[in-house]
C-alpha atoms as a PDB file:
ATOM      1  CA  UNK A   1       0.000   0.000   0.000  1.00  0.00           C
ATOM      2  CA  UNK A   2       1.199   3.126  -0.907  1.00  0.00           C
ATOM      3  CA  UNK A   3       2.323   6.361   1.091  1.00  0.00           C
ATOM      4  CA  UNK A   4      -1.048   8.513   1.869  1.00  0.00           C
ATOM      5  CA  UNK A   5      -0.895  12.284   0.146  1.00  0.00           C
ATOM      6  CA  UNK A   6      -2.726  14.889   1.319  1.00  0.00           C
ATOM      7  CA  UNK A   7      -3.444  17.591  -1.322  1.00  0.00           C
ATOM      8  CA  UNK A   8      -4.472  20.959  -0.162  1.00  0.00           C
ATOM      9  CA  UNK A   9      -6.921  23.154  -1.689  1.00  0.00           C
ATOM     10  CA  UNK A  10      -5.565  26.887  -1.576  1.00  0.00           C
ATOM     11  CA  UNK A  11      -8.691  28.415  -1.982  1.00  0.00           C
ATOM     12  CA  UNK A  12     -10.439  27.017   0.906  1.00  0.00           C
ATOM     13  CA  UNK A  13      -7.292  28.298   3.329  1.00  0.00           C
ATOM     14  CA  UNK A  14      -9.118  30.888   5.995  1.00  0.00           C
ATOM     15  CA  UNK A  15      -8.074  32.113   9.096  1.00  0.00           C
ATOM     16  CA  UNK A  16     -10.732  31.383  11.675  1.00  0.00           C
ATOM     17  CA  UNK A  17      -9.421  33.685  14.327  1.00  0.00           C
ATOM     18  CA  UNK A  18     -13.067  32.863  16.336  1.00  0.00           C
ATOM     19  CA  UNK A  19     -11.312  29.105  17.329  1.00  0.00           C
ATOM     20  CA  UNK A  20      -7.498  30.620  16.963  1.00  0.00           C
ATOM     21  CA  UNK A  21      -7.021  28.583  13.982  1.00  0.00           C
ATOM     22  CA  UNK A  22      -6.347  28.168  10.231  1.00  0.00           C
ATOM     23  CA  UNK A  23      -9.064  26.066   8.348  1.00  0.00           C
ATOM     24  CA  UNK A  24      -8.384  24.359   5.109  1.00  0.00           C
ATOM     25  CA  UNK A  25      -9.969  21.539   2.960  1.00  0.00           C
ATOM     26  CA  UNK A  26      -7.837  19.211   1.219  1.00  0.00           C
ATOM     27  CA  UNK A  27      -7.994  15.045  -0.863  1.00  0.00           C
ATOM     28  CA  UNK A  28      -5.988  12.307   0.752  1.00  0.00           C
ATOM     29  CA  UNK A  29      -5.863  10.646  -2.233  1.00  0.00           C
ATOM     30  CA  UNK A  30      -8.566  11.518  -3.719  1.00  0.00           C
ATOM     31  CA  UNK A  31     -10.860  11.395  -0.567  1.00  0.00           C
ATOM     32  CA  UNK A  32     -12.033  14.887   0.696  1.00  0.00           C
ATOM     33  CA  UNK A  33     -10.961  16.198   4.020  1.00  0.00           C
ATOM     34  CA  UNK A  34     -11.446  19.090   6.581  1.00  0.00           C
ATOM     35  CA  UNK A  35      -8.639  20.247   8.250  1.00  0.00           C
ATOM     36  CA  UNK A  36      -7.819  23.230  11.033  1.00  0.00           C
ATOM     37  CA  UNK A  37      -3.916  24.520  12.339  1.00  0.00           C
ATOM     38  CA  UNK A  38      -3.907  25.533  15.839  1.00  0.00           C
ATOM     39  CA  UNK A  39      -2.229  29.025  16.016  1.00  0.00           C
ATOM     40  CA  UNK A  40       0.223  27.496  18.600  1.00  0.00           C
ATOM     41  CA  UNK A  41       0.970  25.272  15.830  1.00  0.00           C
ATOM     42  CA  UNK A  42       1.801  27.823  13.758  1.00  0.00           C
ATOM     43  CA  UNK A  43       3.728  29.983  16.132  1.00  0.00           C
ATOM     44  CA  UNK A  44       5.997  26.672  16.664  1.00  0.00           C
ATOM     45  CA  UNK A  45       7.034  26.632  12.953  1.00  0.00           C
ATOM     46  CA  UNK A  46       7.811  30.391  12.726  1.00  0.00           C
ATOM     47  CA  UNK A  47       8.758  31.399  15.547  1.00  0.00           C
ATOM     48  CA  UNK A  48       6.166  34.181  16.080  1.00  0.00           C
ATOM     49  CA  UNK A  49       2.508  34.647  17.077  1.00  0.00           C
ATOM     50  CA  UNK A  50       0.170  34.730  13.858  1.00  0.00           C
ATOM     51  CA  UNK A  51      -1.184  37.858  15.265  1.00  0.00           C
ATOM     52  CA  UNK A  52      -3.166  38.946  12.155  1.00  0.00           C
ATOM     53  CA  UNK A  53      -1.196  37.160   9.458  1.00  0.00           C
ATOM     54  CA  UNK A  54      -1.968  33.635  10.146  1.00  0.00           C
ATOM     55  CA  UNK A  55      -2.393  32.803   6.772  1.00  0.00           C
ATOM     56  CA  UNK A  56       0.536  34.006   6.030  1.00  0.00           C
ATOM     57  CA  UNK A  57       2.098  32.152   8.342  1.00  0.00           C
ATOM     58  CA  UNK A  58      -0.173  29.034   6.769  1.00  0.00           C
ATOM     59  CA  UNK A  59       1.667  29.548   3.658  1.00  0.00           C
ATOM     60  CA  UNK A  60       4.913  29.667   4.579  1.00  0.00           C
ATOM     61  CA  UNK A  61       4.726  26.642   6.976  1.00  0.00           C
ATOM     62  CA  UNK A  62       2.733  24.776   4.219  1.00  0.00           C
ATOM     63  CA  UNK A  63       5.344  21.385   4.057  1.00  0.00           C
ATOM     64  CA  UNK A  64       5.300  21.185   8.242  1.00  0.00           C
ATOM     65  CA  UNK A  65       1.331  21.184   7.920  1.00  0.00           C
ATOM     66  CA  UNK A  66       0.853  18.885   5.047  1.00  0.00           C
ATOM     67  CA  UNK A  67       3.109  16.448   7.274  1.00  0.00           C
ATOM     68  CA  UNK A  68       1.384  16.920  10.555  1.00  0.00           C
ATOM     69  CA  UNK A  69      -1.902  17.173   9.012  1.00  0.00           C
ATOM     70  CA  UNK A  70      -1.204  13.521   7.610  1.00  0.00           C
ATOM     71  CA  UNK A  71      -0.085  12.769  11.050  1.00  0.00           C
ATOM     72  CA  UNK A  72      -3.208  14.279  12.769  1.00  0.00           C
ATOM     73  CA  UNK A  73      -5.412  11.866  10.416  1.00  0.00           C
ATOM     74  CA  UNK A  74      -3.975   8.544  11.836  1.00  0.00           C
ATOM     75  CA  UNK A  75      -4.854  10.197  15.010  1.00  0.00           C
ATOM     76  CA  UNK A  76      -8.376  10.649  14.003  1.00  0.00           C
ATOM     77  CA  UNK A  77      -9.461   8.897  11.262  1.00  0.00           C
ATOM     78  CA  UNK A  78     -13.652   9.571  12.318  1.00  0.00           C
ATOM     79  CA  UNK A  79     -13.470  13.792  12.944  1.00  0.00           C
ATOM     80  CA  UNK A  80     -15.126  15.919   9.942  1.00  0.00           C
ATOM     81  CA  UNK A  81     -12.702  18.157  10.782  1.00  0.00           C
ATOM     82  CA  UNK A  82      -9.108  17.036  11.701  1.00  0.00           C
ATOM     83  CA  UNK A  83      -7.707  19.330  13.841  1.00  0.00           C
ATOM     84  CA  UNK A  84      -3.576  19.820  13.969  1.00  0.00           C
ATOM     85  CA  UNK A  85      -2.261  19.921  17.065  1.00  0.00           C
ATOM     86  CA  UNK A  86       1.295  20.731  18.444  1.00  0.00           C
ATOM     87  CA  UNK A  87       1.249  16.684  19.584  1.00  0.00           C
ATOM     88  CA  UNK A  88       1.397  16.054  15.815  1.00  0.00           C
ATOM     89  CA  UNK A  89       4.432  17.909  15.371  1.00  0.00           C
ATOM     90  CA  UNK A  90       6.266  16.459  18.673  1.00  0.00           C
ATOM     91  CA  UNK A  91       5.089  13.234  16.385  1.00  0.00           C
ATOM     92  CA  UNK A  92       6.899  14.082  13.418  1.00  0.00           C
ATOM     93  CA  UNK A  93      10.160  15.285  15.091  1.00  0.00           C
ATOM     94  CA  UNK A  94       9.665  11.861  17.504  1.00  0.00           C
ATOM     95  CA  UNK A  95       9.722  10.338  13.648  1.00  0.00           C
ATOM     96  CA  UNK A  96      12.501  12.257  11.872  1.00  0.00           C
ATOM     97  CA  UNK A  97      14.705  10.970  14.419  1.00  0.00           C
ATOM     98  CA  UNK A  98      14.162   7.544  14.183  1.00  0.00           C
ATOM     99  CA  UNK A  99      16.201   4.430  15.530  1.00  0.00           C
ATOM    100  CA  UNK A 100      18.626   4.613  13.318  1.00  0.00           C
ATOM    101  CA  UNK A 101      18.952   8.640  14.131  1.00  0.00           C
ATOM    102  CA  UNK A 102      22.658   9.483  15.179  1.00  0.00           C
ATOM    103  CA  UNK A 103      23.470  12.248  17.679  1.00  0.00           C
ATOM    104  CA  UNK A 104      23.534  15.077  15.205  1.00  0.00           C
ATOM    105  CA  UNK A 105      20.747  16.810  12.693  1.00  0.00           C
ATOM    106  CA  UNK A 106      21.920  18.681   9.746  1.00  0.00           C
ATOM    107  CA  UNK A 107      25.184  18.576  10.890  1.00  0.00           C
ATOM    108  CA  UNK A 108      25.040  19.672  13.965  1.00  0.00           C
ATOM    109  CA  UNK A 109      24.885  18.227  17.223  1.00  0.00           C
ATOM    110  CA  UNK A 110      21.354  18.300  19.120  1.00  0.00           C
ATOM    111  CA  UNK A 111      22.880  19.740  21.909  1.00  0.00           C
ATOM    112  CA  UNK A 112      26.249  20.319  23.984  1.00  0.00           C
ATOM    113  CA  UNK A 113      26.404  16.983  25.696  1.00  0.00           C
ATOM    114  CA  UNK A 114      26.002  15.090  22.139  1.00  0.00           C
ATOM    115  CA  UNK A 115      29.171  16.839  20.567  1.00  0.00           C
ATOM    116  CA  UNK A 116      32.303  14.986  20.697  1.00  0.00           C
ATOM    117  CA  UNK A 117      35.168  17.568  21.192  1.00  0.00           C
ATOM    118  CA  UNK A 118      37.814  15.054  21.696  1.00  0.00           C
ATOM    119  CA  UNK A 119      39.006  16.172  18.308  1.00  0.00           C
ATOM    120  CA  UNK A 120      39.491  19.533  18.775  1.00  0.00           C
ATOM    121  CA  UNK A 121      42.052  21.156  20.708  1.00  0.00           C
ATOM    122  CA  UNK A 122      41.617  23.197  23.571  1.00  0.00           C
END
């Protein structure tokens, strides 16, 4: 069976700052789908509050959503509207890393106590 792909609709994208969230309709193969981004969601792949440009911030965070929106789905499978938490992007970090995940990320260690600086001299 094949990977799951979530196709989003760019005209449905609306910021429903009522529920402090961005609502968007896309196909999972084929299949219609509601979906919503918590703000907080948002604000953890920018970096700032959506304060009036959340679909801005929709946009620009558009890969991390499709992702975590696939993520939320497996989550609930039985919701009209499949709402994206911040749990579904500790998921998809929890993910990236893997098993076979070594102490560093794009080159660089994940924190002080992973980097070996036997190497280097003092």
């Amino acid at each position: 069976m094949g990977e799951n792909r979530l196709t989003i609709d760019p005209t449905s994208v609306f910021d429903n700052s009522d529920e402090r969230q961005v609502e968007f309709s896309g196909a999972i193969d084929g299949e219609p789908q509601r979906f919503a981004v918590r703000y907080s969601v948002l604000e953890a792949l920018t970096g700032t509050p959506p304060n009036g440009q959340a679909v801005d911030a929709f946009t620009v965070s558009q890969h991390a959503v499709t992702r975590a929106a696939l993520s939320a789905l497996v989550r609930d499978t039985t919701g009209d509207l499949v709402v994206i938490s911040e749990n579904d992007l500790e998921q998809l970090a929890a993910s990236d890393e893997g098993p076979h995940a070594g102490p560093q990320r794009d080159g660089f260690p994940k924190n002080a106590a992973d980097a070996d600086l036997s190497a280097h001299p003092s």
